[in-house]
C-alpha atoms as a PDB file:
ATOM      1  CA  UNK A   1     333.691  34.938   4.520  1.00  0.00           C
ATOM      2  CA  UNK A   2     330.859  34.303   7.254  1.00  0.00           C
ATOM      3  CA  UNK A   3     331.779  31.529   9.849  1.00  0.00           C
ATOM      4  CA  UNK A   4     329.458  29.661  11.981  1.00  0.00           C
ATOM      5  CA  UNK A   5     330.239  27.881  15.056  1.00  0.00           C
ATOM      6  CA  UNK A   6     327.820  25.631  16.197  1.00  0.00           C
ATOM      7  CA  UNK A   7     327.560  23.611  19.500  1.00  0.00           C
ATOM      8  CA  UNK A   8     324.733  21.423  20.507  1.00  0.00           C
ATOM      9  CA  UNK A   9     324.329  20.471  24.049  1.00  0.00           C
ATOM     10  CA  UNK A  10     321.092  19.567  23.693  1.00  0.00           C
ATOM     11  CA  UNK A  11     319.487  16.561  23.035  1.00  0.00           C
ATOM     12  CA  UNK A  12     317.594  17.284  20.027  1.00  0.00           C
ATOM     13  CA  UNK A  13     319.413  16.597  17.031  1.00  0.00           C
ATOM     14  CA  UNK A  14     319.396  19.197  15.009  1.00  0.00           C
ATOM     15  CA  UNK A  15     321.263  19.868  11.270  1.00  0.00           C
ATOM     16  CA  UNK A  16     324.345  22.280  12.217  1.00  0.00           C
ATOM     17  CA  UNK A  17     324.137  22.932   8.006  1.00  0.00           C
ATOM     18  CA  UNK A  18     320.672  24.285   8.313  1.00  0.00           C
ATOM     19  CA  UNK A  19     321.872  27.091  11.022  1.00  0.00           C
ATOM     20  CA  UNK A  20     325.046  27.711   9.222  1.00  0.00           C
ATOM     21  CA  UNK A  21     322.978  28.116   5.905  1.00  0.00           C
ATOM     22  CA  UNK A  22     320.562  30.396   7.878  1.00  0.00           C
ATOM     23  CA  UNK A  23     323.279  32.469   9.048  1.00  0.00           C
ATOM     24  CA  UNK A  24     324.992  32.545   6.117  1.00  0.00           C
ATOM     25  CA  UNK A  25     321.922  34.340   4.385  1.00  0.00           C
ATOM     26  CA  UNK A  26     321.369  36.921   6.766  1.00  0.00           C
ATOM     27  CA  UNK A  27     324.837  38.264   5.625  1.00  0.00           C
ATOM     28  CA  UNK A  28     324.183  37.423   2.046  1.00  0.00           C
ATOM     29  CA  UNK A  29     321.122  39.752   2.019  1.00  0.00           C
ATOM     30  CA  UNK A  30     323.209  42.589   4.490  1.00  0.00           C
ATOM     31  CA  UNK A  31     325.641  42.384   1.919  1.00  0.00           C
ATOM     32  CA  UNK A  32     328.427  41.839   4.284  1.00  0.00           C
ATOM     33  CA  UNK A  33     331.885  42.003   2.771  1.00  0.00           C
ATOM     34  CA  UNK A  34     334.056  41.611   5.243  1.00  0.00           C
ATOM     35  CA  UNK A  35     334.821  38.401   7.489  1.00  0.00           C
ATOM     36  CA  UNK A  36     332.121  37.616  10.229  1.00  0.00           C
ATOM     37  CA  UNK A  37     331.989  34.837  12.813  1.00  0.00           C
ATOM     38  CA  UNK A  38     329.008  33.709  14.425  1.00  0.00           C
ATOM     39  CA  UNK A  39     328.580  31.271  17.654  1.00  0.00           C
ATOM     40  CA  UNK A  40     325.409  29.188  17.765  1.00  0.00           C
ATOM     41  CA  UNK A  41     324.895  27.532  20.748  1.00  0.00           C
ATOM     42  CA  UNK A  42     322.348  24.739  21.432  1.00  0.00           C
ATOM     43  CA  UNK A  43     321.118  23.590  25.184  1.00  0.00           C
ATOM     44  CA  UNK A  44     318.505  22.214  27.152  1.00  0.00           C
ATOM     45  CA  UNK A  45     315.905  23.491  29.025  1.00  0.00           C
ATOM     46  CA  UNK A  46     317.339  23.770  31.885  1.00  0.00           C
ATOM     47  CA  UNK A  47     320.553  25.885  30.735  1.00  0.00           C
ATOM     48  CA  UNK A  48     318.443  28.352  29.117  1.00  0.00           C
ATOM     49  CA  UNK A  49     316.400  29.002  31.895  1.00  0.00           C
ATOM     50  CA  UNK A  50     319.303  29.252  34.331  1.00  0.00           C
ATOM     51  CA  UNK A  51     320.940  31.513  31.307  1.00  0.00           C
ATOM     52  CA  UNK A  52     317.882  33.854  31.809  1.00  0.00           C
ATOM     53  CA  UNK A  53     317.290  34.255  34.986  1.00  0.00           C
ATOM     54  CA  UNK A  54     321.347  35.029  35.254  1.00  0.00           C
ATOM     55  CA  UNK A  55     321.873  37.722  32.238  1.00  0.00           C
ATOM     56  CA  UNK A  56     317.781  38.911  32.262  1.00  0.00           C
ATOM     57  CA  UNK A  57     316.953  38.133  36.101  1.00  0.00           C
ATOM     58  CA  UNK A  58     313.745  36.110  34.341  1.00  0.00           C
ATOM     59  CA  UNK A  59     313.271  32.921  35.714  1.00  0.00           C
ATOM     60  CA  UNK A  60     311.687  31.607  32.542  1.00  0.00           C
ATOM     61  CA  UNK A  61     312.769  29.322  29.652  1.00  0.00           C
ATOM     62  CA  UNK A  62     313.186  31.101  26.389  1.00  0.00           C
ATOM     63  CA  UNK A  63     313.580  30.100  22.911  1.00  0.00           C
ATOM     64  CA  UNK A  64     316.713  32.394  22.290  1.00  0.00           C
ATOM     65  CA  UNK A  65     319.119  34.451  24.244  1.00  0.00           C
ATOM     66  CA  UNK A  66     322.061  37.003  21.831  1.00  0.00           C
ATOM     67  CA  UNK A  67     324.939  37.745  23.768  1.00  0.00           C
ATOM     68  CA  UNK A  68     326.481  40.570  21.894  1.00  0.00           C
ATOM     69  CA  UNK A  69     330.302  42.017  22.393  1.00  0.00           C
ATOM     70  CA  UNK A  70     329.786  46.023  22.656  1.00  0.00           C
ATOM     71  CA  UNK A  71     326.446  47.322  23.510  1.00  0.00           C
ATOM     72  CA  UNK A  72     324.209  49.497  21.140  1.00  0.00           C
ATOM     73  CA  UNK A  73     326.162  48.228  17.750  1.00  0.00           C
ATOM     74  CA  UNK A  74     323.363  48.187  14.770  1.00  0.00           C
ATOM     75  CA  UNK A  75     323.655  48.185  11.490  1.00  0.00           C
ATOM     76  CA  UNK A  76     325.807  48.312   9.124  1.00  0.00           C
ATOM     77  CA  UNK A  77     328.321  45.032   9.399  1.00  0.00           C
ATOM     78  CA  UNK A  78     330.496  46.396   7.173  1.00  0.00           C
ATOM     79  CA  UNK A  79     331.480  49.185  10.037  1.00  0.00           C
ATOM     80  CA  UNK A  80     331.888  46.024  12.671  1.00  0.00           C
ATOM     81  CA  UNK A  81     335.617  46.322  13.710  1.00  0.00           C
ATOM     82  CA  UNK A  82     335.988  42.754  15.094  1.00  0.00           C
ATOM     83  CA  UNK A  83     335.206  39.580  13.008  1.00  0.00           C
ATOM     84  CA  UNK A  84     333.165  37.473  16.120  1.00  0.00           C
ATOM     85  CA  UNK A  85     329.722  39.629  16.964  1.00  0.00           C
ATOM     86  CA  UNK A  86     328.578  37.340  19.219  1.00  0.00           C
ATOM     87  CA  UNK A  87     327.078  34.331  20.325  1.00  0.00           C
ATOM     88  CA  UNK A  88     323.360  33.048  20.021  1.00  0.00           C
ATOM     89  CA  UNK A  89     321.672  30.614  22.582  1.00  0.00           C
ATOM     90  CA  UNK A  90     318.723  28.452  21.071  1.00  0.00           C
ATOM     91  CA  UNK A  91     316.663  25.750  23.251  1.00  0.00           C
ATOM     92  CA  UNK A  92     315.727  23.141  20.469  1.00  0.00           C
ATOM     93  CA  UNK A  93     312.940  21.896  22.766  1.00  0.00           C
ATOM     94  CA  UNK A  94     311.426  25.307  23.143  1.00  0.00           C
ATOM     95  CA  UNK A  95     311.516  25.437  19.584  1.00  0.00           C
ATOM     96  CA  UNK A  96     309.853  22.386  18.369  1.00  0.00           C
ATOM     97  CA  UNK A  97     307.037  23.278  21.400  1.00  0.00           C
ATOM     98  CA  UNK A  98     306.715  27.021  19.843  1.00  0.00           C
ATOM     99  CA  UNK A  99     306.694  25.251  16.169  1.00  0.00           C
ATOM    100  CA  UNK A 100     303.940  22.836  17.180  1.00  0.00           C
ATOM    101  CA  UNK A 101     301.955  25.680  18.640  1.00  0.00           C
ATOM    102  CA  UNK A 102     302.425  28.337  15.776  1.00  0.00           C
ATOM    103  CA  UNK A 103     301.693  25.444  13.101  1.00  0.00           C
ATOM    104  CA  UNK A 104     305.262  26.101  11.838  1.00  0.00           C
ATOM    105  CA  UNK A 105     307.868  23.024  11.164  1.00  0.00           C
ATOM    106  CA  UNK A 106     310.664  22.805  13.180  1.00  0.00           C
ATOM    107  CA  UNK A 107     312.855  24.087  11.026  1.00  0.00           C
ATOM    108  CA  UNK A 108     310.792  26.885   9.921  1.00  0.00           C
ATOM    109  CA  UNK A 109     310.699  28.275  13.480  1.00  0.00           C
ATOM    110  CA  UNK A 110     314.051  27.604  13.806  1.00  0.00           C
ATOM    111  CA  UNK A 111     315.251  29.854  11.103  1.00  0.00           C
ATOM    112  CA  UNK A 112     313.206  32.245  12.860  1.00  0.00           C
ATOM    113  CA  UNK A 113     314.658  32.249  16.251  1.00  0.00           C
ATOM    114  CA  UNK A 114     318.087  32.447  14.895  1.00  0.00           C
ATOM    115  CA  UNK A 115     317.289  35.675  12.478  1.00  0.00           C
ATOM    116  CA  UNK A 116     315.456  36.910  15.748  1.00  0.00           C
ATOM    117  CA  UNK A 117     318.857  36.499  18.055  1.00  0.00           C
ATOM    118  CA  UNK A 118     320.866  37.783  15.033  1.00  0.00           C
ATOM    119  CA  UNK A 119     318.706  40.945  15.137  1.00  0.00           C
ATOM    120  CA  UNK A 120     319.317  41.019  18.960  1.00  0.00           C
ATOM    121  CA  UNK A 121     323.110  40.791  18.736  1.00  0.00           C
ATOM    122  CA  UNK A 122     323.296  43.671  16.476  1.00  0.00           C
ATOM    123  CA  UNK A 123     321.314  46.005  18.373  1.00  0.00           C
ATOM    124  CA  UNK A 124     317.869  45.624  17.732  1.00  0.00           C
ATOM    125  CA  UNK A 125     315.256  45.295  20.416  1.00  0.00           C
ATOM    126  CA  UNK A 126     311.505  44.576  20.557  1.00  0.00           C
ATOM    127  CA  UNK A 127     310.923  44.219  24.560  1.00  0.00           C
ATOM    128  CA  UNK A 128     310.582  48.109  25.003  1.00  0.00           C
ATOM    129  CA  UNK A 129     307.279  48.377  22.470  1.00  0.00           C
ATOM    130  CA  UNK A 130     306.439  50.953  20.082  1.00  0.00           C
ATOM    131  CA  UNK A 131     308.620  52.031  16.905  1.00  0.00           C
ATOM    132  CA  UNK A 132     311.844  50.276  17.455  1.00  0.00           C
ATOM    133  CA  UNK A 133     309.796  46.994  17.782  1.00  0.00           C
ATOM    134  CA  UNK A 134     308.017  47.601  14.637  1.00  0.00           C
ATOM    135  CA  UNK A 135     311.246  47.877  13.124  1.00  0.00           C
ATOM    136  CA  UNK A 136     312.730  44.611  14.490  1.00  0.00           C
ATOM    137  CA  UNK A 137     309.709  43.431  14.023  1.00  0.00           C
ATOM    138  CA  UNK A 138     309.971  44.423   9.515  1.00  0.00           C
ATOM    139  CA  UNK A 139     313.165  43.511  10.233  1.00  0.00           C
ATOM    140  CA  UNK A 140     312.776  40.173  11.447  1.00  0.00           C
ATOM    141  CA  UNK A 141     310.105  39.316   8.157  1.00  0.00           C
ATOM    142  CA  UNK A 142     312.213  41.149   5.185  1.00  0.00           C
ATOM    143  CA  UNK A 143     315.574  38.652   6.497  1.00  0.00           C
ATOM    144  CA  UNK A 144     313.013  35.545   7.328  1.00  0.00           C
ATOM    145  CA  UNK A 145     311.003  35.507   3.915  1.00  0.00           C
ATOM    146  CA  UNK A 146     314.765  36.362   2.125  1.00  0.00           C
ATOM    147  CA  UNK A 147     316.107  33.199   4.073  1.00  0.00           C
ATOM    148  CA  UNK A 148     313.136  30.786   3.580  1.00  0.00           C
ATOM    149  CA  UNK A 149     312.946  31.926  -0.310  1.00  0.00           C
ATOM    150  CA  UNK A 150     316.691  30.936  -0.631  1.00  0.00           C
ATOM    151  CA  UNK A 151     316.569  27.537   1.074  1.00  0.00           C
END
């Protein structure tokens, strides 16, 4: 069983189903079998960028931040010895701006940034360059065109 917590404290309205469905996939096509929870969390502007510059000392807003609960975990889930891996931080506004500027729908970009801070939370990182951002980078295409077939 996957379960998905979302929160919004933002004030974008956006469909907690969608995220939860989005999630939900991502462990589909992993083939988890074991039970999984997931925190989404949805905030302003504002929050994010004071969530940056805190936990990433960059005074920026951001589309997503992952917190994850041990350092350097990666794949598989099935190996994951507690059921909550995390929680995921998404600034709707940021989104919709990013969607609008990538000619993606809202939603579509959405999906995105949550496959992106799922990849975060379980290890994978793109901010270093070179191989292991190519592969979060595959990564992050194989799980979104799985997703966005399935919805």
């Amino acid at each position: 069983m996957i379960e998905v917590s979302v929160s919004n404290f933002s004030k974008i309205a956006v469909r907690k189903s969608f995220l939860e469905k989005v999630a939900r996939l991502f462990f589909k096509k992993e083939k988890v079998a074991k039970p999984i929870s997931l925190s989404v969390v949805l905030v302003s502007e504002k929050e994010i960028k004071r969530l940056n510059a805190k936990y990433r000392h960059k005074k920026e807003v951001t589309d997503v931040l992952s917190f994850n609960l041990r350092e350097g975990f990666k794949f598989p889930l099935n190996s994951w010895k507690n059921d909550l891996i995390g929680e995921i931080v998404i600034c709707p506004r940021r989104v919709k701006l990013q969607a609008k500027d990538f000619g993606n729908s809202f939603y579509g970009e959405l999906a995105k940034v949550l496959v992106h801070g799922i990849l975060h939370l379980l290890g994978f990182n793109h901010e270093k360059g070179g191989k292991e951002a190519k592969v979060m980078i595959g990564k992050e295409k194989e799980y979104l065109n799985f997703i966005l077939s399935q919805l």
